[in-house]
C-alpha atoms as a PDB file:
ATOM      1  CA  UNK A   1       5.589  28.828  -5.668  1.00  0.00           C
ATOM      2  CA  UNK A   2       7.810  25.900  -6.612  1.00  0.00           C
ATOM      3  CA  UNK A   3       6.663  23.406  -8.997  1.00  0.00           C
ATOM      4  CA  UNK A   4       6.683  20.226  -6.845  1.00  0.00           C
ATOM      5  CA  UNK A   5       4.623  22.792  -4.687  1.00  0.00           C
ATOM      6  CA  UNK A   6       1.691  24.246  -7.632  1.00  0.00           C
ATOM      7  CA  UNK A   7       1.674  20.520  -8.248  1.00  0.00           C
ATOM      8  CA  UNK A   8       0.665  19.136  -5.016  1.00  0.00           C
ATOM      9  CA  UNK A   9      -1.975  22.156  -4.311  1.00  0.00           C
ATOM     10  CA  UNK A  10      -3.306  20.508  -7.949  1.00  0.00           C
ATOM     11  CA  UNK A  11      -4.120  17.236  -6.903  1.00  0.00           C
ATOM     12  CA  UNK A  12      -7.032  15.903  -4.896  1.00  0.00           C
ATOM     13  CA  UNK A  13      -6.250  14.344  -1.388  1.00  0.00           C
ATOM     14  CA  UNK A  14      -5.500  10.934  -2.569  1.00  0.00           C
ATOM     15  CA  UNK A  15      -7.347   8.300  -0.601  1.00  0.00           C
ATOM     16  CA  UNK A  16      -4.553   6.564   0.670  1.00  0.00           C
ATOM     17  CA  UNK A  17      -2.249   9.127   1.361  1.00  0.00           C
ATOM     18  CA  UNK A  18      -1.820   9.960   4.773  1.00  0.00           C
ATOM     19  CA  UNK A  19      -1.974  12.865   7.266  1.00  0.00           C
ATOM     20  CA  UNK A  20       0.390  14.071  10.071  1.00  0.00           C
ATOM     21  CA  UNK A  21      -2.474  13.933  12.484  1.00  0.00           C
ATOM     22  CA  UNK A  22      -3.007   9.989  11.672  1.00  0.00           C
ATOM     23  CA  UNK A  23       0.248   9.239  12.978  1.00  0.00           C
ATOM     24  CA  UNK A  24      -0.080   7.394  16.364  1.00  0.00           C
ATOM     25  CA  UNK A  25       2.176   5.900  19.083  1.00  0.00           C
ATOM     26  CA  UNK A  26       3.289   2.021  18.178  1.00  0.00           C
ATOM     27  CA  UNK A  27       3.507   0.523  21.999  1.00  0.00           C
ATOM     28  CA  UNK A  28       5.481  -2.684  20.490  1.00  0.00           C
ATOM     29  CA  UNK A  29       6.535  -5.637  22.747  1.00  0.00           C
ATOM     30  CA  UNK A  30       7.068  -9.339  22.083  1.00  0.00           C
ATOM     31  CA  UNK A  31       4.852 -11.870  23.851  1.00  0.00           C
ATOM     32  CA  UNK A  32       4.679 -16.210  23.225  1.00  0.00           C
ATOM     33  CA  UNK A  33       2.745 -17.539  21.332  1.00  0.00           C
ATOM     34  CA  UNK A  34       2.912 -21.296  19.800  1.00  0.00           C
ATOM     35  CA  UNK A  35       6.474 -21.898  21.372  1.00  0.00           C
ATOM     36  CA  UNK A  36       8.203 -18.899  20.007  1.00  0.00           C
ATOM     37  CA  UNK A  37       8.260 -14.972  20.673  1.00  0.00           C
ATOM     38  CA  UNK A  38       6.075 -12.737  18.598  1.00  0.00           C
ATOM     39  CA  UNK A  39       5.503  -9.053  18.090  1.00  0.00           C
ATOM     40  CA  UNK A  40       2.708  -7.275  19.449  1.00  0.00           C
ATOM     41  CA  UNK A  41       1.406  -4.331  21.046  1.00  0.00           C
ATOM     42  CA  UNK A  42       1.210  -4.091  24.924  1.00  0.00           C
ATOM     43  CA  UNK A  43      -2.342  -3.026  24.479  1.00  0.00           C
ATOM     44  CA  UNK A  44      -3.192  -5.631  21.687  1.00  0.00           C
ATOM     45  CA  UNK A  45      -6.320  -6.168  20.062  1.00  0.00           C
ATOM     46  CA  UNK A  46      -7.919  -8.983  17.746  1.00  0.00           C
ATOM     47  CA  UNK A  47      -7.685  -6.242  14.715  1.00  0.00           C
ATOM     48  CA  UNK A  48      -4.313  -5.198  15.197  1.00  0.00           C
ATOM     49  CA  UNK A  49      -3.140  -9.014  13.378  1.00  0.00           C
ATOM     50  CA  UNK A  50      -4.297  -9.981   9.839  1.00  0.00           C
ATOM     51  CA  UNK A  51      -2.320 -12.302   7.653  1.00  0.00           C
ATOM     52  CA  UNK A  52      -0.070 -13.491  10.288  1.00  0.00           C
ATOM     53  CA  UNK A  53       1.070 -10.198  10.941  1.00  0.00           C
ATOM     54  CA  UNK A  54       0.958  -7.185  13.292  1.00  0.00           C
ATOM     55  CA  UNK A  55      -0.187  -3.940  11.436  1.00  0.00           C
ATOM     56  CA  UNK A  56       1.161  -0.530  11.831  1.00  0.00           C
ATOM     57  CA  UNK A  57      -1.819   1.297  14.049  1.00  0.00           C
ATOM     58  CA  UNK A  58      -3.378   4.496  11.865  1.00  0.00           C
ATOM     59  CA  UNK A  59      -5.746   7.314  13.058  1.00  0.00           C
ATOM     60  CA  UNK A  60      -7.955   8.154  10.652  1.00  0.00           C
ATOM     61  CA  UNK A  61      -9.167  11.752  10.686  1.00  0.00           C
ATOM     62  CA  UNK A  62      -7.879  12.438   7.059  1.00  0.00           C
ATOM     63  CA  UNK A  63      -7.362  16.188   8.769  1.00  0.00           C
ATOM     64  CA  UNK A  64      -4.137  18.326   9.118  1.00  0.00           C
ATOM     65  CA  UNK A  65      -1.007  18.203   7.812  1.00  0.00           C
ATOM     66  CA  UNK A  66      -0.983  16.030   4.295  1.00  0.00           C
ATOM     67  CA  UNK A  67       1.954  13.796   3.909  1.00  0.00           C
ATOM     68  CA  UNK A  68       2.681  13.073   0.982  1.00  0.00           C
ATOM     69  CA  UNK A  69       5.365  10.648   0.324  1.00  0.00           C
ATOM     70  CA  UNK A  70       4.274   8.480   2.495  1.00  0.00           C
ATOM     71  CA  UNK A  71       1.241   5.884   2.666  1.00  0.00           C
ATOM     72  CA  UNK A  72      -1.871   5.370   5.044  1.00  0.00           C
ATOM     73  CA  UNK A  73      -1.280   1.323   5.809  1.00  0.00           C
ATOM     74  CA  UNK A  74      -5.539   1.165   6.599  1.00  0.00           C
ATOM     75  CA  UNK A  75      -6.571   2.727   3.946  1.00  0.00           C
ATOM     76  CA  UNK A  76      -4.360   0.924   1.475  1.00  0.00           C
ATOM     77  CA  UNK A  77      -5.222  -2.938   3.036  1.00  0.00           C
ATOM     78  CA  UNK A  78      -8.740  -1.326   2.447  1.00  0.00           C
ATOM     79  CA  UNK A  79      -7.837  -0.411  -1.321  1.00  0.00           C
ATOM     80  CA  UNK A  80      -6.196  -3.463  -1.741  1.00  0.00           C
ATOM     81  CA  UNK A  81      -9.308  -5.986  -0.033  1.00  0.00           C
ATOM     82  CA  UNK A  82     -12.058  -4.158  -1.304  1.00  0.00           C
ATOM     83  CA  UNK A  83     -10.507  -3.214  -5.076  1.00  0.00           C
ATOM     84  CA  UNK A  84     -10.736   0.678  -4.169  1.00  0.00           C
ATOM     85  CA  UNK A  85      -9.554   3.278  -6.401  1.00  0.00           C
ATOM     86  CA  UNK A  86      -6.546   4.754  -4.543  1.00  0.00           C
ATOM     87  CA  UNK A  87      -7.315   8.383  -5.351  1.00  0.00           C
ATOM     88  CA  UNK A  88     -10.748   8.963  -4.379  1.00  0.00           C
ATOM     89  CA  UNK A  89     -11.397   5.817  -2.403  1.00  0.00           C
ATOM     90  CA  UNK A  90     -14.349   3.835  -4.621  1.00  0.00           C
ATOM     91  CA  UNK A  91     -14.373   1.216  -6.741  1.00  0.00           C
ATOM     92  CA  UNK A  92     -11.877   1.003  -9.571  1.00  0.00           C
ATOM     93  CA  UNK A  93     -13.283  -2.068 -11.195  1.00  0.00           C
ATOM     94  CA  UNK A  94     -15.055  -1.017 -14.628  1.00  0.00           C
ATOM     95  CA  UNK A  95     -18.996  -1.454 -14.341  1.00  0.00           C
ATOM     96  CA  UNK A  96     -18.705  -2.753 -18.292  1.00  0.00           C
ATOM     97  CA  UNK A  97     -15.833  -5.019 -18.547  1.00  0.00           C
ATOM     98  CA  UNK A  98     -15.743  -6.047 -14.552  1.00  0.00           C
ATOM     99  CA  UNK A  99     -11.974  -5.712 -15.029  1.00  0.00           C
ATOM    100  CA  UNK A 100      -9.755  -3.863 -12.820  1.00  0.00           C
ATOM    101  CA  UNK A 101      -7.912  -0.721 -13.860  1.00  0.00           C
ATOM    102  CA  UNK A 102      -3.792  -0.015 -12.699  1.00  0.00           C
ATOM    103  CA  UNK A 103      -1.609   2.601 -13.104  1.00  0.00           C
ATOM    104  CA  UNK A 104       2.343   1.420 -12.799  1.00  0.00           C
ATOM    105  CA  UNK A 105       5.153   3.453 -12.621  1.00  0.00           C
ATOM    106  CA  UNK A 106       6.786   1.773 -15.376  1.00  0.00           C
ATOM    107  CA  UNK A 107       5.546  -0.817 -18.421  1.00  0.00           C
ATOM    108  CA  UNK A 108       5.551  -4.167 -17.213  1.00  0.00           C
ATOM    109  CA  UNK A 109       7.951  -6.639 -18.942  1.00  0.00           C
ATOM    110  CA  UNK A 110       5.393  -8.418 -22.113  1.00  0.00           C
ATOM    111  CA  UNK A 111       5.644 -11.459 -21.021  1.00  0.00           C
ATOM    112  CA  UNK A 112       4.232 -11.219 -17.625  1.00  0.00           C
ATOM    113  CA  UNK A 113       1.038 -13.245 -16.665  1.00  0.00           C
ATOM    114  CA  UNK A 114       1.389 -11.800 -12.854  1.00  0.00           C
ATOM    115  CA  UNK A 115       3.486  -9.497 -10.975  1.00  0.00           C
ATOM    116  CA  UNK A 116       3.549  -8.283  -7.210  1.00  0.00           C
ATOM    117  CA  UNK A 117       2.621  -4.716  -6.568  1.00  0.00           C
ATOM    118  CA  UNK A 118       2.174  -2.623  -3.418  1.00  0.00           C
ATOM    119  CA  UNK A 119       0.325   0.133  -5.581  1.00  0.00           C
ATOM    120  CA  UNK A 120      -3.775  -0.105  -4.973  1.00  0.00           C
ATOM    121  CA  UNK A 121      -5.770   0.533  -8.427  1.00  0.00           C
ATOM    122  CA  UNK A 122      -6.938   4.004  -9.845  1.00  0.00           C
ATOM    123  CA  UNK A 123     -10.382   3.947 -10.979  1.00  0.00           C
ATOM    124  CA  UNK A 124     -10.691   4.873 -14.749  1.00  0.00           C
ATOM    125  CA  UNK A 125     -12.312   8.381 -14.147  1.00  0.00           C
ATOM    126  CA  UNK A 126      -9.133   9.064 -12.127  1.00  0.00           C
ATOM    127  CA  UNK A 127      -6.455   7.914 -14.746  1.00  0.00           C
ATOM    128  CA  UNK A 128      -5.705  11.125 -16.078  1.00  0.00           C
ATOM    129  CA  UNK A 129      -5.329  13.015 -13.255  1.00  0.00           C
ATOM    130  CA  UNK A 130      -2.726  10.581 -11.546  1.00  0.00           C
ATOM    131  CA  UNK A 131      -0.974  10.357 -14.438  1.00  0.00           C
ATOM    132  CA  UNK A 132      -0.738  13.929 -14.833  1.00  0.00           C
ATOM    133  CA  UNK A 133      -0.224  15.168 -11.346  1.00  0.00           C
ATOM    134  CA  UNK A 134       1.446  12.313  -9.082  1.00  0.00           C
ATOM    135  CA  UNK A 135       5.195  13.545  -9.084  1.00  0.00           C
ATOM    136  CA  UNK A 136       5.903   9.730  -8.223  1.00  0.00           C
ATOM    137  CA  UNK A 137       4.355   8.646 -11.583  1.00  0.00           C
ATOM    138  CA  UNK A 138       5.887  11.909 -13.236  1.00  0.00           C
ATOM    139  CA  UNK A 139       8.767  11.034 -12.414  1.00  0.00           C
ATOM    140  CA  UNK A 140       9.008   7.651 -14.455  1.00  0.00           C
ATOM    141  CA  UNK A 141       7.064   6.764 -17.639  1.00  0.00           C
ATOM    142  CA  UNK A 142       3.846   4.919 -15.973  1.00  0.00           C
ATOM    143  CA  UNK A 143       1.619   2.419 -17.711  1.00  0.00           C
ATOM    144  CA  UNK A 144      -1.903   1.530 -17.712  1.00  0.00           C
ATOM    145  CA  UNK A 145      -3.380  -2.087 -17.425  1.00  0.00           C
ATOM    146  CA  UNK A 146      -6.292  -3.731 -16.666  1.00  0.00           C
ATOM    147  CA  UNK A 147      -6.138  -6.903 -14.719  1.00  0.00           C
ATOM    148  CA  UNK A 148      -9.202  -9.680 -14.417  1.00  0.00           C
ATOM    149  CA  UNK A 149      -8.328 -10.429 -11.075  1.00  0.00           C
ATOM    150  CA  UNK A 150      -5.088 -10.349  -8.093  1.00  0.00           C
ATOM    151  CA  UNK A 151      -5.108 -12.076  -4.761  1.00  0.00           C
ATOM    152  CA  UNK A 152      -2.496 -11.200  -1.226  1.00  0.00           C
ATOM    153  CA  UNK A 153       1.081 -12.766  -1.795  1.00  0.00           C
ATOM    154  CA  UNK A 154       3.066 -10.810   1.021  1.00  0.00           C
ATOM    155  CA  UNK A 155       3.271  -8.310   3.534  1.00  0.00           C
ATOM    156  CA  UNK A 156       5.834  -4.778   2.988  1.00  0.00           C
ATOM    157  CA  UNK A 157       6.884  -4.786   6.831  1.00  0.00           C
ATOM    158  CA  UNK A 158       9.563  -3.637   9.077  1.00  0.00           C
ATOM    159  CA  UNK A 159      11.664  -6.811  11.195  1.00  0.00           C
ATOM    160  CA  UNK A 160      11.775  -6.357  15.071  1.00  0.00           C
ATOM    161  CA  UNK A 161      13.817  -8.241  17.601  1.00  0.00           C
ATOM    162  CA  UNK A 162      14.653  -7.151  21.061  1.00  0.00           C
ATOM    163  CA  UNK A 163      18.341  -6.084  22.067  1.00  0.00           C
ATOM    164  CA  UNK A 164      20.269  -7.120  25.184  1.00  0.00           C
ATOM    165  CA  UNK A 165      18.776  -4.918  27.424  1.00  0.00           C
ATOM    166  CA  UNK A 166      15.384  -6.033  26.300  1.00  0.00           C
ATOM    167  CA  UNK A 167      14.089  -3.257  24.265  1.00  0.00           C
ATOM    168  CA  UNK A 168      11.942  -3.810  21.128  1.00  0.00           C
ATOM    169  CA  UNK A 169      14.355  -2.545  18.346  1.00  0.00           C
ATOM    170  CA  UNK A 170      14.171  -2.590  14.533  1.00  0.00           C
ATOM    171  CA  UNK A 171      16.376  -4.834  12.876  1.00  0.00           C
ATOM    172  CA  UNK A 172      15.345  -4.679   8.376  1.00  0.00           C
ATOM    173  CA  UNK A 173      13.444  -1.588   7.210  1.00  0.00           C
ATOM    174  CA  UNK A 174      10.693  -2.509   4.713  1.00  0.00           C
ATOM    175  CA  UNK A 175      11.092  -5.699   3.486  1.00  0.00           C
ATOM    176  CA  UNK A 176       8.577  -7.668   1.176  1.00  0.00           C
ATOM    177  CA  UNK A 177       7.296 -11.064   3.043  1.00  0.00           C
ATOM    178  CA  UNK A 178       5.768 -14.148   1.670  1.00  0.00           C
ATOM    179  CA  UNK A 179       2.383 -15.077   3.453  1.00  0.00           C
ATOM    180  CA  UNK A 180       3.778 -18.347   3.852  1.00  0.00           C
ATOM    181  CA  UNK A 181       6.729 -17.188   5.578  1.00  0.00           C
ATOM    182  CA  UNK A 182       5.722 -17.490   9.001  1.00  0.00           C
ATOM    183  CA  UNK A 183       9.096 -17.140  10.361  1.00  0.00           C
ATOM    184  CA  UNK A 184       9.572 -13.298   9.734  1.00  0.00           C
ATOM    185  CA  UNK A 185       5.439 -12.580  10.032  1.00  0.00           C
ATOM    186  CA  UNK A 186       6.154 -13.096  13.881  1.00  0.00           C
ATOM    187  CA  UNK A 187       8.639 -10.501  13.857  1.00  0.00           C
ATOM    188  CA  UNK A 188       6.956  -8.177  11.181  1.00  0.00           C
ATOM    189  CA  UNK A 189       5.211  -4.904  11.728  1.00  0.00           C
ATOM    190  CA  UNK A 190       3.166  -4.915   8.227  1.00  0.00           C
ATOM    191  CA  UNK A 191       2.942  -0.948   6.417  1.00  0.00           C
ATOM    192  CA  UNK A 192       1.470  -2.496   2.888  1.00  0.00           C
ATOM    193  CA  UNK A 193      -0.459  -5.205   1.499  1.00  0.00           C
ATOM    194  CA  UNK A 194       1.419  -6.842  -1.173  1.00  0.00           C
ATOM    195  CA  UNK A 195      -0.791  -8.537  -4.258  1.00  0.00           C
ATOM    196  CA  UNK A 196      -0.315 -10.346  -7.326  1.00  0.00           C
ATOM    197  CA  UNK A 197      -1.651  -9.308 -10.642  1.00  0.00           C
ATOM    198  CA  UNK A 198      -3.473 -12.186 -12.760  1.00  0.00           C
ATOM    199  CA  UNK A 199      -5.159 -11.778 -16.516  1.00  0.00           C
ATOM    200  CA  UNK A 200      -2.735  -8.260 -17.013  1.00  0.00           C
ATOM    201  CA  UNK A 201      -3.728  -6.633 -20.138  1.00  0.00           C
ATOM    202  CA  UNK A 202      -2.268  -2.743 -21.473  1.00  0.00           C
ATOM    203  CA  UNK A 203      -4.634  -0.241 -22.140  1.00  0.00           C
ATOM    204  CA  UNK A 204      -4.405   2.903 -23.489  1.00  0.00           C
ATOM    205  CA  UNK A 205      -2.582   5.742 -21.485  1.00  0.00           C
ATOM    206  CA  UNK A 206      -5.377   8.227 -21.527  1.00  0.00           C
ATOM    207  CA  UNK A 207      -2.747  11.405 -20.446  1.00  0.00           C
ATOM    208  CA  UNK A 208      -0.949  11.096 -23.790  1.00  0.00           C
ATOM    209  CA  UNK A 209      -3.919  11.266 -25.996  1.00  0.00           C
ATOM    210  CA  UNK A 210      -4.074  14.856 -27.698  1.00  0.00           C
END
């Protein structure tokens, strides 16, 4: 057995990662709406929009195949909205301090009062074991903060416009998008919620204590 592969078998089925079975057909089409064409699904729904923006469609079974580069765009919003611990799916804000534990794959600069981030939190009883068993954060040299609070800034999305034949085609590949920018969030299919840290404090890195 490799070692990318004893390490995967070692971790827990992280909350927000996604499964091959969860993938589902994206029926995209443009329609009007307020003057100008927007993207949308032929079989739409009131759920399918938040933000300003269409949202990728996920099943989810959390069954099959685990995939594990990639990211379940539900179940992170969810993380994101609800201040869910990415690993095991409950909350990562500390019962003591009411402040909100973050792993990020690398030390943020010392100056910063905010910064954007697409990864959800990581509950404190989880710490360790991302830190130790991710291979994204193995990869890098991660850092733990707590943060008093963070609020939506911008979608992660993929652009759509339609080519001369009339088909719904793909134009940018994940591109971070303002909330404000209202311009692109008509074309946008949405993967990740984008947030911005406030009140960022370092903590300890619990993985490199002896």
């Amino acid at each position: 057995m490799t070692r990318s592969a004893m390490t995967r078998t070692a971790l827990h089925k992280p909350y927000v990662t996604p499964y091959a079975e969860e993938t589902l057909d994206l029926p995209l089409a443009f329609e009007w709406a307020a003057g100008e064409p927007r993207l949308t699904y032929r079989d739409a729904l009131p759920q399918d929009w938040m933000f300003g923006a269409l949202w990728v469609r996920c099943g989810t079974a959390r069954d099959g195949k685990i995939l594990w580069p990639m990211v379940h765009t539900l179940r992170q919003r969810r993380c994101m909205l609800k201040r869910l611990c990415r690993v095991c799916g409950q909350s990562a804000t500390d019962p003591g301090t009411g402040r909100i534990w973050w792993v990020m794959p690398s030390a943020l600069p010392g100056d910063a009062a905010t910064w954007p981030t697409v990864n959800p939190p990581t509950c404190k009883a989880h710490l360790v074991e991302a830190l130790t068993t991710c291979p994204y954060l193995r990869r890098g040299a991660p850092a733990v903060y707590t943060v008093g609070d963070y609020s939506p800034i911008g979608v992660l999305a993929d652009l759509y416009g339609e080519d001369d034949d009339g088909r719904v085609v793909e134009t940018r590949h994940q591109i971070a998008i303002g909330l404000d920018e209202f311009h692109l969030l008509h074309r946008a299919l949405a993967t990740q919620l984008i947030v911005s840290l406030h009140d960022i404090q370092r903590a300890p890195n619990p993985a490199n204590r002896g």
